[in-house]
Protein backbone atom coordinates (compact mmCIF):
# COMPACT_ATOMS: atom_id res chain seq x y z
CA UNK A 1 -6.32 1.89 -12.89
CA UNK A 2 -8.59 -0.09 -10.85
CA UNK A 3 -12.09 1.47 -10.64
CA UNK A 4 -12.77 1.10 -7.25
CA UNK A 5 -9.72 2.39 -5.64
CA UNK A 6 -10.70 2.23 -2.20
CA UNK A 7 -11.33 -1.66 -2.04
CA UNK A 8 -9.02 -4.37 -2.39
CA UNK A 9 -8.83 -6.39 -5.35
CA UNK A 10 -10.83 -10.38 -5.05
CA UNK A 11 -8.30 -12.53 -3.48
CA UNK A 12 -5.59 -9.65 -2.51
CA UNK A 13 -6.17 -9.59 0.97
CA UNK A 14 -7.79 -12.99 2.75
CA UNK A 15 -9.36 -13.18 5.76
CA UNK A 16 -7.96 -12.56 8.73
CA UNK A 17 -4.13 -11.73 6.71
CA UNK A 18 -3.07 -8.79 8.14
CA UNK A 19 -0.26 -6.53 5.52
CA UNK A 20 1.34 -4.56 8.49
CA UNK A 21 5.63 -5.10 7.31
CA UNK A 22 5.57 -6.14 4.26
CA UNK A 23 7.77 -4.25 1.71
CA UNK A 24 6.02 -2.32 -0.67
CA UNK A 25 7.42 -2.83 -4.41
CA UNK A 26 6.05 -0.06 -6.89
CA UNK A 27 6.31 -0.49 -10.76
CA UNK A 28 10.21 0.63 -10.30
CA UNK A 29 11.55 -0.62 -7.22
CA UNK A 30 10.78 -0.63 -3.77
CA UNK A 31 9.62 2.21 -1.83
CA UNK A 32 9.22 1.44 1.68
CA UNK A 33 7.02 -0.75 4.54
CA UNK A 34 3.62 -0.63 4.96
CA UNK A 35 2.76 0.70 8.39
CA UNK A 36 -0.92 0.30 8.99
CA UNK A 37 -3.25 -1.45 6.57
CA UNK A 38 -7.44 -0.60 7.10
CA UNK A 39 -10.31 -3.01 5.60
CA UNK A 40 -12.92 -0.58 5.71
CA UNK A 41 -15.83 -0.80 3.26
CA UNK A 42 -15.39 1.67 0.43
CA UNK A 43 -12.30 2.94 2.30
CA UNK A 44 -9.59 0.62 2.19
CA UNK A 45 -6.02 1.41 2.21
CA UNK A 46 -2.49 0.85 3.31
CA UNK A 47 -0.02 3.46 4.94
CA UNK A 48 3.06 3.37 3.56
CA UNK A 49 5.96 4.16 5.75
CA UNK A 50 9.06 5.43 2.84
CA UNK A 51 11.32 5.45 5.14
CA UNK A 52 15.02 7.12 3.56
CA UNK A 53 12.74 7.68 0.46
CA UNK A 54 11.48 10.96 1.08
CA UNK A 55 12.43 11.69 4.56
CA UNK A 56 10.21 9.25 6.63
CA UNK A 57 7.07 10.13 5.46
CA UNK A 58 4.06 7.83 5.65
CA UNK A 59 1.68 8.27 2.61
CA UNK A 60 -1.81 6.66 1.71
CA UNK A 61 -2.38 4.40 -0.66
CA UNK A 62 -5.65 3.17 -1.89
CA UNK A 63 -6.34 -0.30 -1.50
CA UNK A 64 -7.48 -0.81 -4.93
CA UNK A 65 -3.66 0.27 -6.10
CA UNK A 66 -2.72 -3.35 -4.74
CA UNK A 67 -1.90 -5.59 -7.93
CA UNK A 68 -0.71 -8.85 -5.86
CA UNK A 69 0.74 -9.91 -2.45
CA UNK A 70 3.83 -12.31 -2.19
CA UNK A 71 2.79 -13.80 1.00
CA UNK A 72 5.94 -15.90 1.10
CA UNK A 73 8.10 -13.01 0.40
CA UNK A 74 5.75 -10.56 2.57
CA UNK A 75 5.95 -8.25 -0.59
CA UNK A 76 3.15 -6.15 -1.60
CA UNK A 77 2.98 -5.39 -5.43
CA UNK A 78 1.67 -2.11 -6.12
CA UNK A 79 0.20 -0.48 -9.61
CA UNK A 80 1.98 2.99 -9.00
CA UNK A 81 5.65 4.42 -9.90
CA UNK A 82 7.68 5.58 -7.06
CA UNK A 83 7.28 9.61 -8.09
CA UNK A 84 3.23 8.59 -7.61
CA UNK A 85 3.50 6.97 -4.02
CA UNK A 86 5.45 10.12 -3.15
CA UNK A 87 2.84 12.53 -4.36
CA UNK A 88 0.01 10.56 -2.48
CA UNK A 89 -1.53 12.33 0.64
CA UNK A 90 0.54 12.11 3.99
CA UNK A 91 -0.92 10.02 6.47
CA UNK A 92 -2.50 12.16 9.39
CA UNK A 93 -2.07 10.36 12.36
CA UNK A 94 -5.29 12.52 14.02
């Protein structure tokens, strides 16, 4: 995997594009919406919102898990399997 996890990838995420939507599509399928999306140095991520997945949970994702973005298709491309995108950490909302 990427070595710095918690950044995005050159050219993933231009300036001023904003991921909040888009449909999240893991190495198997899709797996739900991201919710919130941070750009913060050395701790970049996106929230993913699974929806009917696993009961509505929202999950973290590292930034650096980001493969490609389909900006036509608002899909985000993600380096993970479904089963590892459910065992990330729940988003805490405090």
């Amino acid at each position: 995997m990427y070595a710095e996890i918690w950044t995005y990838r050159a050219n993933v995420l231009p300036d001023g594009r904003r991921l909040e939507g888009f449909t999240v599509e893991a190495k198997d399928g899709r797996i739900g919406k991201v919710d919130e999306a941070t750009d913060e140095v050395g701790g970049s991520a996106i929230v993913v919102d699974t929806g009917p997945w696993i009961f509505g949970r929202k999950v973290v994702v590292p930034a650096g898990a980001i493969e490609r973005v389909d900006w036509d298709e608002k899909v985000v491309h993600v380096g993970m399997t479904k089963d590892q995108i459910k065992s990330s950490p729940e988003f805490d909302t405090e």
